[in-house]
C-alpha atoms as a PDB file:
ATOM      1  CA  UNK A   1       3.157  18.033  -6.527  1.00  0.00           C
ATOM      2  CA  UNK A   2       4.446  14.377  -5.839  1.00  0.00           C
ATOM      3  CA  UNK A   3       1.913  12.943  -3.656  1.00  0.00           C
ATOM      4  CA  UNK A   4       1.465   9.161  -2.091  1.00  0.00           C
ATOM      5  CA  UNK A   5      -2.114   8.042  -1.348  1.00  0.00           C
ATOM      6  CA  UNK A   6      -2.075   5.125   1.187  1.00  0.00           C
ATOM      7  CA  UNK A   7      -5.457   2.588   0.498  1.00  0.00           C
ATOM      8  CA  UNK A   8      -5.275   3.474  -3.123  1.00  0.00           C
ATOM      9  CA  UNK A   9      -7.778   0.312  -3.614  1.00  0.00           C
ATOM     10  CA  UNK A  10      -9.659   1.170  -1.292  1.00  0.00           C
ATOM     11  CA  UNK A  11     -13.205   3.350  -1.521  1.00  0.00           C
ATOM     12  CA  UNK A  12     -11.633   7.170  -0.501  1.00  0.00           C
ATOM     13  CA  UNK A  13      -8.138   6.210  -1.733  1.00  0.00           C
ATOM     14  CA  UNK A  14      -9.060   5.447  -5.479  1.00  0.00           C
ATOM     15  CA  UNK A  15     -11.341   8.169  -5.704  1.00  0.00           C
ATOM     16  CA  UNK A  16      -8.274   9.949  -4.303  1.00  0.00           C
ATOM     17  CA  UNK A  17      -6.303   8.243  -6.900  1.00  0.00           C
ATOM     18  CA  UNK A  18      -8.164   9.724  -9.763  1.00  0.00           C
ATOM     19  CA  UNK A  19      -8.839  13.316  -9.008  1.00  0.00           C
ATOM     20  CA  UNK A  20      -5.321  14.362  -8.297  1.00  0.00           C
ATOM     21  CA  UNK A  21      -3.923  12.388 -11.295  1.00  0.00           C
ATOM     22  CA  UNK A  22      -4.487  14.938 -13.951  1.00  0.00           C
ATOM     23  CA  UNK A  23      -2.792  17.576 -11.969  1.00  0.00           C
ATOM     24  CA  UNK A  24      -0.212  15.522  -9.684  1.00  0.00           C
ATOM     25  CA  UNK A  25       2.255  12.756 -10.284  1.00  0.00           C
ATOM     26  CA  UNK A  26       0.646  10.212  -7.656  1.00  0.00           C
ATOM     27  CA  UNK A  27       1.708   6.867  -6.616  1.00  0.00           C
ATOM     28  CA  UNK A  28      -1.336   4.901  -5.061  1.00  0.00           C
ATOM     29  CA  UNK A  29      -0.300   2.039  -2.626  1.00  0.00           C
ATOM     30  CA  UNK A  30      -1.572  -0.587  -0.936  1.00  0.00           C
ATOM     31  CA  UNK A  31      -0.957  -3.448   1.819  1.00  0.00           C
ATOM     32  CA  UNK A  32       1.060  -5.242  -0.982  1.00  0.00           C
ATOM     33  CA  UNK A  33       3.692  -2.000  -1.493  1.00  0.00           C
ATOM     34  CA  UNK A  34       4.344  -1.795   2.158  1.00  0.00           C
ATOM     35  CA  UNK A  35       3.084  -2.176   5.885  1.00  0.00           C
ATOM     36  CA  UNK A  36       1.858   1.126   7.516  1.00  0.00           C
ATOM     37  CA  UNK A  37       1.919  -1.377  10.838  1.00  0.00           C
ATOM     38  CA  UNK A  38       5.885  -1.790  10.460  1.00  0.00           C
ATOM     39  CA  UNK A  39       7.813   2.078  11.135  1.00  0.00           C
ATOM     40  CA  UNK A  40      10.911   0.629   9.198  1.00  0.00           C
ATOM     41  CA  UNK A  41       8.916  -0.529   6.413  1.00  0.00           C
ATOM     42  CA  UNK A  42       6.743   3.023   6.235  1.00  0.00           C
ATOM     43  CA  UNK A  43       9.972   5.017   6.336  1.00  0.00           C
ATOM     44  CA  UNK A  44      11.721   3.111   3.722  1.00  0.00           C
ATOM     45  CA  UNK A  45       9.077   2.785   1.519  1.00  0.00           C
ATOM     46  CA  UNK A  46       8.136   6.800   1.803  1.00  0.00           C
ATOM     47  CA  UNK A  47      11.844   7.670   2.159  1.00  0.00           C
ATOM     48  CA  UNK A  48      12.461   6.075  -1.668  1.00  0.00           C
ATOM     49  CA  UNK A  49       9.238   7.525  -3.095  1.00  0.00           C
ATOM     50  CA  UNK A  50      10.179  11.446  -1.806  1.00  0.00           C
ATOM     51  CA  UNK A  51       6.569  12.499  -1.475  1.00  0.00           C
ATOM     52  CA  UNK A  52       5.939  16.312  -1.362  1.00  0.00           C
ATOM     53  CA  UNK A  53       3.222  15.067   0.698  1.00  0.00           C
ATOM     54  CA  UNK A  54       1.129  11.627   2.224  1.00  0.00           C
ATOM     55  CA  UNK A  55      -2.336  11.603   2.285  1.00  0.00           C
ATOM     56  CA  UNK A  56      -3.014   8.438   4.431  1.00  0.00           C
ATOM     57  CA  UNK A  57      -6.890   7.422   4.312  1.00  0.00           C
ATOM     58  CA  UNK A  58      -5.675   3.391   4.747  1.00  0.00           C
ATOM     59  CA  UNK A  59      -7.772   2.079   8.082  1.00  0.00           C
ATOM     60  CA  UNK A  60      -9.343  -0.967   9.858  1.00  0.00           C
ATOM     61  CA  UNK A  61     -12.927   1.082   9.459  1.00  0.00           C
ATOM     62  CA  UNK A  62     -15.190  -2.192  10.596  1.00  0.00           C
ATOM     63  CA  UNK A  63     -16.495  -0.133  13.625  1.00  0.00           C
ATOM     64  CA  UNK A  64     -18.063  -3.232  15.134  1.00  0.00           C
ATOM     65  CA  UNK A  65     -15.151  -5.689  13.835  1.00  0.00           C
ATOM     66  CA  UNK A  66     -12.548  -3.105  15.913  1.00  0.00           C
ATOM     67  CA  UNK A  67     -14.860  -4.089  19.465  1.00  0.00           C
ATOM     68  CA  UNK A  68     -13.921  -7.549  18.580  1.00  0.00           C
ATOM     69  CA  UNK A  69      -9.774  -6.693  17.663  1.00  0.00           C
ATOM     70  CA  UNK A  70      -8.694  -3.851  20.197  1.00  0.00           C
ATOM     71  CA  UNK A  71      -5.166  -4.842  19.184  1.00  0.00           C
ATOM     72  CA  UNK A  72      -5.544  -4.651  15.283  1.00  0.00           C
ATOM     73  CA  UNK A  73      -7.398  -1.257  15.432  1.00  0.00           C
ATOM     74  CA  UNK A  74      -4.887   0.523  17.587  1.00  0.00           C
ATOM     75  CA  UNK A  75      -1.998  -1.034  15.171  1.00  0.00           C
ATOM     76  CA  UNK A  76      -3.354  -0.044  12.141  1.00  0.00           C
ATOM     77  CA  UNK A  77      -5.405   2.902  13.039  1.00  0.00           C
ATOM     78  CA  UNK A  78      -2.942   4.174  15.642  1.00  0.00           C
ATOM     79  CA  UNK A  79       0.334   2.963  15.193  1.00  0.00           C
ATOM     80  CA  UNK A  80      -0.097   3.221  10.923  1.00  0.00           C
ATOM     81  CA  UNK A  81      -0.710   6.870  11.299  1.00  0.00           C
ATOM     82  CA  UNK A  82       2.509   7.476  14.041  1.00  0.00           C
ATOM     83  CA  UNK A  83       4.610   5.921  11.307  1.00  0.00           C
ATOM     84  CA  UNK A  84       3.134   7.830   8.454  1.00  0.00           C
ATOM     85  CA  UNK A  85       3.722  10.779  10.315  1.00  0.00           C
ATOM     86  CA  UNK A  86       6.949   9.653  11.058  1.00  0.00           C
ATOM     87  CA  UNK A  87       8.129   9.081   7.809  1.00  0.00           C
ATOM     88  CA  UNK A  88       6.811  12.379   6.860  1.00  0.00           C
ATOM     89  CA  UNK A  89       8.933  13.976   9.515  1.00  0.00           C
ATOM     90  CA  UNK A  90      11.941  12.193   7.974  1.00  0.00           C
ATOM     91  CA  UNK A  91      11.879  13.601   4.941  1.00  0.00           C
ATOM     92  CA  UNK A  92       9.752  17.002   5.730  1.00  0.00           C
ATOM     93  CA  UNK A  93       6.393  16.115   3.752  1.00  0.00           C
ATOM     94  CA  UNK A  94       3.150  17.544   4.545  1.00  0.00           C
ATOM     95  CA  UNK A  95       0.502  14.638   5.698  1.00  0.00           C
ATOM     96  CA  UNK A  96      -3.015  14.390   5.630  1.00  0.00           C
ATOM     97  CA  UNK A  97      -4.749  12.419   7.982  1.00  0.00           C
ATOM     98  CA  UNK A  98      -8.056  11.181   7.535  1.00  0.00           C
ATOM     99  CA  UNK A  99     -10.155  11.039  10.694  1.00  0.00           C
ATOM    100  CA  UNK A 100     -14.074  10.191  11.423  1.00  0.00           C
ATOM    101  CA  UNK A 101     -16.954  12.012  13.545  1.00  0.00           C
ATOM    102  CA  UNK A 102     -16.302   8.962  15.865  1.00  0.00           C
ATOM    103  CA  UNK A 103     -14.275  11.270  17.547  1.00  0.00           C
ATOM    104  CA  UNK A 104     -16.895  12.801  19.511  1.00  0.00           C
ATOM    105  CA  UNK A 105     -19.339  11.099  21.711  1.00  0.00           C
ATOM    106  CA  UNK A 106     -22.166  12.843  19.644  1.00  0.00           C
ATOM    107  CA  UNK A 107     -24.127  14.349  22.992  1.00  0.00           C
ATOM    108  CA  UNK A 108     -23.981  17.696  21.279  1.00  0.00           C
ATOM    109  CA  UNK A 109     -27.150  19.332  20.534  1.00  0.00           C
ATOM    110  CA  UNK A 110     -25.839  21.337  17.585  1.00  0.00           C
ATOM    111  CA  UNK A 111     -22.890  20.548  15.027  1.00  0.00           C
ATOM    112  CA  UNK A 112     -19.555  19.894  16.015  1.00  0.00           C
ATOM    113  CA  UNK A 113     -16.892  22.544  15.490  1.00  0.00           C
ATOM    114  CA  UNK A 114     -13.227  21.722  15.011  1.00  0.00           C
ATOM    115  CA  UNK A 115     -12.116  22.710  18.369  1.00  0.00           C
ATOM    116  CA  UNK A 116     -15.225  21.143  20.399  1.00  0.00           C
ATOM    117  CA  UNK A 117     -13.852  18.361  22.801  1.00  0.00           C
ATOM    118  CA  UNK A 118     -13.305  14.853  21.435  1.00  0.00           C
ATOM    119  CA  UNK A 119     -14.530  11.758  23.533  1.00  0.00           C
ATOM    120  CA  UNK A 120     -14.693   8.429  21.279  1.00  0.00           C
ATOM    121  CA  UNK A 121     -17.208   6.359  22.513  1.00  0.00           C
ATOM    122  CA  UNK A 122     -15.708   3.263  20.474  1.00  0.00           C
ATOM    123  CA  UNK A 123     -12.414   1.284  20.204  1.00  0.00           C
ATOM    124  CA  UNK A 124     -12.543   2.742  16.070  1.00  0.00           C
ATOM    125  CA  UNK A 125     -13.043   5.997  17.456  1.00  0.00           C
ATOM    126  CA  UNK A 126     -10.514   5.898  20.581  1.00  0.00           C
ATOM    127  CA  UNK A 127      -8.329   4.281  17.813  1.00  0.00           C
ATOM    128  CA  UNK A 128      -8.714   6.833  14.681  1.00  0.00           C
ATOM    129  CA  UNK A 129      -8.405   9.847  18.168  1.00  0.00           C
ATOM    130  CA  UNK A 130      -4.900   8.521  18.689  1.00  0.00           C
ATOM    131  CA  UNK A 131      -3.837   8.219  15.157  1.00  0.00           C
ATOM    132  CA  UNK A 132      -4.627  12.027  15.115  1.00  0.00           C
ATOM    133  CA  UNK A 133      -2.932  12.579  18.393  1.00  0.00           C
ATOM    134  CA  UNK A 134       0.390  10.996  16.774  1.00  0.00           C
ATOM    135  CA  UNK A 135       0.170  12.914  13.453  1.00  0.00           C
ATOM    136  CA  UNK A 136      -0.108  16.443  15.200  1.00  0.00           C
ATOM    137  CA  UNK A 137       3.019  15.190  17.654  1.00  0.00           C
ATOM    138  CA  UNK A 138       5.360  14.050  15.121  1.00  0.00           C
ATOM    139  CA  UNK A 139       3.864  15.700  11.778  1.00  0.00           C
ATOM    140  CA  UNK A 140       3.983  19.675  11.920  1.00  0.00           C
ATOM    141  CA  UNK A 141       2.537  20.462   8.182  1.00  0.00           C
ATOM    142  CA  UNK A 142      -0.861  18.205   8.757  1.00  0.00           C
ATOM    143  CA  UNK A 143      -4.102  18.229   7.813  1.00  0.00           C
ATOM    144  CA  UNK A 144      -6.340  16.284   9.926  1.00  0.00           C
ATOM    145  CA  UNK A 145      -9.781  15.884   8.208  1.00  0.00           C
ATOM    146  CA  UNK A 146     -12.370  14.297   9.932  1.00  0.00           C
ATOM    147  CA  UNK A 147     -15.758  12.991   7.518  1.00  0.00           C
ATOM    148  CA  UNK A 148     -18.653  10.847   7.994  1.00  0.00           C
ATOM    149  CA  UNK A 149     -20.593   8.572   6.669  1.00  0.00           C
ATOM    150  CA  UNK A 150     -18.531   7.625   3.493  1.00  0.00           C
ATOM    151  CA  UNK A 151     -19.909   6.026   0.462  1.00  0.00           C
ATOM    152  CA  UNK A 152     -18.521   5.572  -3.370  1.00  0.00           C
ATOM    153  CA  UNK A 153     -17.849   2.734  -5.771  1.00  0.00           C
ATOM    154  CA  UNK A 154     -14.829   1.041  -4.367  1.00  0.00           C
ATOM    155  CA  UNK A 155     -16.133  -0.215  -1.688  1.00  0.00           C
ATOM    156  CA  UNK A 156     -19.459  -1.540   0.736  1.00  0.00           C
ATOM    157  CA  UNK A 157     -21.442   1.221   1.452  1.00  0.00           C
ATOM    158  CA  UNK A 158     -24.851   1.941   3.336  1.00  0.00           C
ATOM    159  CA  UNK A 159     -26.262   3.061  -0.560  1.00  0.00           C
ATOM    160  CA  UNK A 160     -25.385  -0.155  -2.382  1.00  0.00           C
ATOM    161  CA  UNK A 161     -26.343  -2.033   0.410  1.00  0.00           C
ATOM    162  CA  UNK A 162     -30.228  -0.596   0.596  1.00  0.00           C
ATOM    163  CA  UNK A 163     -30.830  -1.610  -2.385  1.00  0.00           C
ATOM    164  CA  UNK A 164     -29.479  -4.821  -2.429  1.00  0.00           C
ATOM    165  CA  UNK A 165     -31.803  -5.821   0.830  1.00  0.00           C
ATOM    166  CA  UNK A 166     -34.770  -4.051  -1.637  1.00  0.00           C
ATOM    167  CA  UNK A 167     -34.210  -7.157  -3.796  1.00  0.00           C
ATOM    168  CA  UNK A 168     -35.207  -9.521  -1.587  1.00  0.00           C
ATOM    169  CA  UNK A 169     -37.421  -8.007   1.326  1.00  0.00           C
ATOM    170  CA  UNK A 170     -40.258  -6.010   1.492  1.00  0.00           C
ATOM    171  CA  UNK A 171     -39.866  -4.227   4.957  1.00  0.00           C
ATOM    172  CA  UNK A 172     -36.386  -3.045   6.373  1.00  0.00           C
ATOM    173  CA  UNK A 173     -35.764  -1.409   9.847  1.00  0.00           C
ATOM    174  CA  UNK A 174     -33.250   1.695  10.172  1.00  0.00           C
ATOM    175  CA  UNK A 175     -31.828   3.704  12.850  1.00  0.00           C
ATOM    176  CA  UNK A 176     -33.505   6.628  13.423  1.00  0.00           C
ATOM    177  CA  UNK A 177     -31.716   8.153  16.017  1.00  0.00           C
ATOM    178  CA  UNK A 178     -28.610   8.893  14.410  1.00  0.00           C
ATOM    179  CA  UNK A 179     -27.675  11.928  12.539  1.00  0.00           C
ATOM    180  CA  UNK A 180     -24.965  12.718  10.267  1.00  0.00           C
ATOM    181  CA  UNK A 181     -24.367  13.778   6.825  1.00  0.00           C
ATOM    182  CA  UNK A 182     -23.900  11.143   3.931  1.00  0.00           C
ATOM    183  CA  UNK A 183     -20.593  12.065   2.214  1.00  0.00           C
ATOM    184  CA  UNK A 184     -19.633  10.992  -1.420  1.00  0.00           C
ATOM    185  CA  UNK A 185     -15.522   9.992  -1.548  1.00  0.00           C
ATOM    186  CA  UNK A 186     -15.865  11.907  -4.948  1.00  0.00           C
ATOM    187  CA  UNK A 187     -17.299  15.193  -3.756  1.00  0.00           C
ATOM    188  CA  UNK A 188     -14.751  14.278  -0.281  1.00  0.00           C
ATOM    189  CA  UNK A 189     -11.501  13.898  -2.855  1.00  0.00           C
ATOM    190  CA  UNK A 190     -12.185  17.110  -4.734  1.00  0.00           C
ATOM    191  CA  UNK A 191     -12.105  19.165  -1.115  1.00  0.00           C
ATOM    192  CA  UNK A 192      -8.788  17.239  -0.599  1.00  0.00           C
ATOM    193  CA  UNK A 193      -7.223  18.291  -3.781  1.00  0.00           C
ATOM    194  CA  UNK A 194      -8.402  21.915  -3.126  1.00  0.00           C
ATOM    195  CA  UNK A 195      -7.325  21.500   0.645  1.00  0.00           C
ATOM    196  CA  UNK A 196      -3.955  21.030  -0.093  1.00  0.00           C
ATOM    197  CA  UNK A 197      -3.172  23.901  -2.364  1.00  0.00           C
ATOM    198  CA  UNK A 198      -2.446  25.930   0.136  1.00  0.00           C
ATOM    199  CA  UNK A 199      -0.649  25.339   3.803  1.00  0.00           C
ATOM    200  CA  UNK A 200      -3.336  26.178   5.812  1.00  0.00           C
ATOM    201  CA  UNK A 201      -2.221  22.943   8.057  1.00  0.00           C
ATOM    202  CA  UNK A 202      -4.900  22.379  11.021  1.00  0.00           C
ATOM    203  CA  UNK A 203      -8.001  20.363  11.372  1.00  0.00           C
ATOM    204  CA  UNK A 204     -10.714  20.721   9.420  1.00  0.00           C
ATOM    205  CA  UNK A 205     -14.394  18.625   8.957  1.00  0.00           C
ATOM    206  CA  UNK A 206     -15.301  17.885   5.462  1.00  0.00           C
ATOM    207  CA  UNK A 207     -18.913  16.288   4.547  1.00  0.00           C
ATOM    208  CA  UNK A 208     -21.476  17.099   2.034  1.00  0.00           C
ATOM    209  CA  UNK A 209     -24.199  19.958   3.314  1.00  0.00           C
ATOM    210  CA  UNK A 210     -27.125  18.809   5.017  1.00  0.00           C
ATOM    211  CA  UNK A 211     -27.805  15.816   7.347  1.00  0.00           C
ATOM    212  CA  UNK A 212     -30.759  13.180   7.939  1.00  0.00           C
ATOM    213  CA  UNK A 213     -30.810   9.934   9.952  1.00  0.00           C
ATOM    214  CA  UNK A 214     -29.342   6.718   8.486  1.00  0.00           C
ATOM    215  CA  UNK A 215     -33.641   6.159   8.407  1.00  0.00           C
ATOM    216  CA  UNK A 216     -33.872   9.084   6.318  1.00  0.00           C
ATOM    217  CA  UNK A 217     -31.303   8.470   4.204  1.00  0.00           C
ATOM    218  CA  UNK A 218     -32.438   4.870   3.578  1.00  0.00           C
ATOM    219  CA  UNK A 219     -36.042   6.685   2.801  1.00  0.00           C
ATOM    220  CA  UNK A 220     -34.013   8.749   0.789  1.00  0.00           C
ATOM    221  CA  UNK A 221     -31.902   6.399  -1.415  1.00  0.00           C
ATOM    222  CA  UNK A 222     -35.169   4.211  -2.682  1.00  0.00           C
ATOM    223  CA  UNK A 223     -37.474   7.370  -3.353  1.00  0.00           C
ATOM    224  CA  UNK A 224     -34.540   8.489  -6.075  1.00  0.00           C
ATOM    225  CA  UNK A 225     -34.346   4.561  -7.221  1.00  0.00           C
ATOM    226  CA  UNK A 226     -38.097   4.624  -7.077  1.00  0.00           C
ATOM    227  CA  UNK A 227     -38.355   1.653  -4.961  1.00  0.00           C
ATOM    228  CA  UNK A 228     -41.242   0.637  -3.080  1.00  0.00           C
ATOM    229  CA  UNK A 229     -40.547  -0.800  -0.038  1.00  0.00           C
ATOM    230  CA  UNK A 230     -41.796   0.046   3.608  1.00  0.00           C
ATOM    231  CA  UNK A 231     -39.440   1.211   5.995  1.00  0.00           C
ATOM    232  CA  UNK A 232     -39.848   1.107   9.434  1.00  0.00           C
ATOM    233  CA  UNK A 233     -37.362   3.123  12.025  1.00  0.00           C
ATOM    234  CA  UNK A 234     -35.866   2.044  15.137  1.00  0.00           C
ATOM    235  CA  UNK A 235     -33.599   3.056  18.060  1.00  0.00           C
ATOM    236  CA  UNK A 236     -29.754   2.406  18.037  1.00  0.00           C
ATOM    237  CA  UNK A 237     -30.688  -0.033  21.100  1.00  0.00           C
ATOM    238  CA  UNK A 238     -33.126  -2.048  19.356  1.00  0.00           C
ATOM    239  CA  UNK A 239     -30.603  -2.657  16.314  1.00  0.00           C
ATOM    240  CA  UNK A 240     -28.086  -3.700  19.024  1.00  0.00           C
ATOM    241  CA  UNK A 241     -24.826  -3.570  17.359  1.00  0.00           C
ATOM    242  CA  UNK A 242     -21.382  -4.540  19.582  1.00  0.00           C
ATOM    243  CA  UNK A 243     -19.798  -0.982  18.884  1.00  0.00           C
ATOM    244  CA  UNK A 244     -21.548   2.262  20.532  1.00  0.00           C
ATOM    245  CA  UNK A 245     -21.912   5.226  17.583  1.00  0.00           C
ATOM    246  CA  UNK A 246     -22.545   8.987  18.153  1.00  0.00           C
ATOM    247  CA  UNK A 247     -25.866  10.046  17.855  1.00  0.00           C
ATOM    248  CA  UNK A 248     -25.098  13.568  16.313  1.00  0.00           C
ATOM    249  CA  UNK A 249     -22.041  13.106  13.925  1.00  0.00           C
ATOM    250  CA  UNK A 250     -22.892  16.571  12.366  1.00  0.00           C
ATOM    251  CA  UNK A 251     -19.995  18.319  12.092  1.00  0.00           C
ATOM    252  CA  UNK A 252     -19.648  22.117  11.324  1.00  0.00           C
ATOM    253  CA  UNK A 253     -17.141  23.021   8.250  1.00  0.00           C
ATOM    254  CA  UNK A 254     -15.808  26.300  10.712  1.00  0.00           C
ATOM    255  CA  UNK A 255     -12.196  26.221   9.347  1.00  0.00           C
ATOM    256  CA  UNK A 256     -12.473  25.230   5.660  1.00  0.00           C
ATOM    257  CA  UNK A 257     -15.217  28.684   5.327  1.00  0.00           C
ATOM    258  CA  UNK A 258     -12.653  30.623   7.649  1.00  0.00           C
ATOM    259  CA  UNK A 259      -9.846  29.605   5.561  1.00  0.00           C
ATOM    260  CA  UNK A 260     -11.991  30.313   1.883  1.00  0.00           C
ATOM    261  CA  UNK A 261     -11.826  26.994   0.748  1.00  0.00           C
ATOM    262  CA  UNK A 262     -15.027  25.990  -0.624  1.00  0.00           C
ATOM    263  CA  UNK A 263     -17.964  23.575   0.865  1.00  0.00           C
ATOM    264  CA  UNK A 264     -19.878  20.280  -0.664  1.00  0.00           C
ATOM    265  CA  UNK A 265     -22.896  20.379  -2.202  1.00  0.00           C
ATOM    266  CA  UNK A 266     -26.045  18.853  -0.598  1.00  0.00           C
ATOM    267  CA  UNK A 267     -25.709  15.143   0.115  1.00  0.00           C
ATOM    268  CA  UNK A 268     -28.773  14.888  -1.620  1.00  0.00           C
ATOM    269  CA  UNK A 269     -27.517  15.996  -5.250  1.00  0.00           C
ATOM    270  CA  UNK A 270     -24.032  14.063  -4.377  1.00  0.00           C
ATOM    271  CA  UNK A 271     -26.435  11.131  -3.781  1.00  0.00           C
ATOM    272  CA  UNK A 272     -28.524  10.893  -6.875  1.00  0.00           C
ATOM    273  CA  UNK A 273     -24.895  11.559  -9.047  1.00  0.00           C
ATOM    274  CA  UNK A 274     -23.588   8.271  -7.254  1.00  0.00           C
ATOM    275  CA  UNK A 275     -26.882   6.605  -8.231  1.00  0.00           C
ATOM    276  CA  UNK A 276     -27.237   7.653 -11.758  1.00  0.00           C
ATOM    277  CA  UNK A 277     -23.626   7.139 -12.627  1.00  0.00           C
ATOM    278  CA  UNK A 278     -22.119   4.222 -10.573  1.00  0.00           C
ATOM    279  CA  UNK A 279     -25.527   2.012  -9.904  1.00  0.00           C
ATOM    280  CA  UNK A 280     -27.242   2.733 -13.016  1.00  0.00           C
END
């Protein structure tokens, strides 16, 4: 297939770059090819490329930076994915839209299903809701996938940035009432590439297997790097950051097992792979 990955620099997107290159003609762009913000540029841009299909991970995803630019979220998070979709529509591609567990409000007791009812708690969330909202109005062959917790090497991530605080202190405090499940944009572009062999269009959640805390995770990360460093855990109130997260951003993988696609392997393997191979 001929398929256009928006964010190509960025950590998903060139990951997404990559795995679909040895089986796909891809074109990777970035801010610099055109602006997802502008519906003119979008549709141009996509209209002279002829996609068989857009898979759009490109996003404002500073959670806390979007409390402090409502405007900017909801124009690149909202408004990018309406003209994505739009340009889709124009030429009848398929789109895939990549979404976050920020879509739920994370009061849940057990893992969120596809179909369970969304309430963002943040202005990323509310934002990333509405970008979905748009795609399923104006795109009819989507794929919405909403992940969690992304890390890889293209990018800052909650792995590389461990153990660069390990460097230089000797205690660190993590949330420990959050729960979600640590997803590698490797593990997260090989379920795209399989996702989209087929036009099973829908929703679907895609993480690795398993979850923890971010304070079991952190425990997690410097036990594989064999790190010794104390690590104390705290409540999402006593970190006090500007944007409110979900406690529980577990989400169940109902519709990729009902439609036989296959599921990740344990965050925990996907984890020491990303250590071994990208952080040496």
């Amino acid at each position: 297939m001929k398929i256009l990955v928006t964010g190509c620099k960025g950590m998903l997107g060139s990951d997404l770059v990559n795995t679909l290159r040895d089986e796909h003609e891809v074109t990777g762009v970035d801010i610099q090819d055109f602006d997802i913000t502008d519906v003119n540029s979008a549709i141009n841009y996509i209209e002279s490329v002829k996609p068989d299909i857009v898979i759009h991970p490109a996003a404002y995803t500073d959670v806390d930076g979007c409390e402090a630019n409502v405007e900017t979220a909801f124009r690149v998070n909202s408004l990018g994915a309406r003209n994505i979709a739009a340009a889709c529509c124009s030429i009848d591609a398929a789109m895939v839209y990549i979404s976050t567990d920020y879509v739920y409000d994370g009061e849940k007791k057990g893992p969120y299903l596809e179909y369970d009812r969304t309430n963002a708690l943040s202005i990323y969330g509310k934002s990333k809701l509405e970008g979905e909202n748009f795609v399923k109005a104006l795109c009819s062959r989507h794929y919405i996938v909403r992940t969690s917790w992304l890390y890889g090497k293209n990018g800052k991530n909650f792995v590389r940035t461990m153990l660069e605080l390990s460097k230089t202190k000797k205690e660190l405090s993590v949330v420990n009432d959050q729960i979600g499940s640590p997803t590698y944009t490797i593990d997260l572009s090989k379920a795209l590439k399989e996702l989209i062999t087929k036009p099973a269009y829908g929703t679907y959640h895609i993480t690795n297997e398993e979850h923890c805390s971010w304070f079991e995770f952190a425990k997690y990360i410097f036990q594989t790097a064999g790190v010794n460093i104390e690590v104390k855990p705290i409540t999402t109130e006593e970190l006090g950051r500007p944007a409110p997260r979900p406690k529980n951003s577990v989400l169940e993988k109902f519709y990729l097992k009902l439609n036989g696609y296959s599921t990740l392997r344990s965050y925990k393997e996907a984890v020491r792979e990303y250590m071994a191979s990208e952080l040496g």
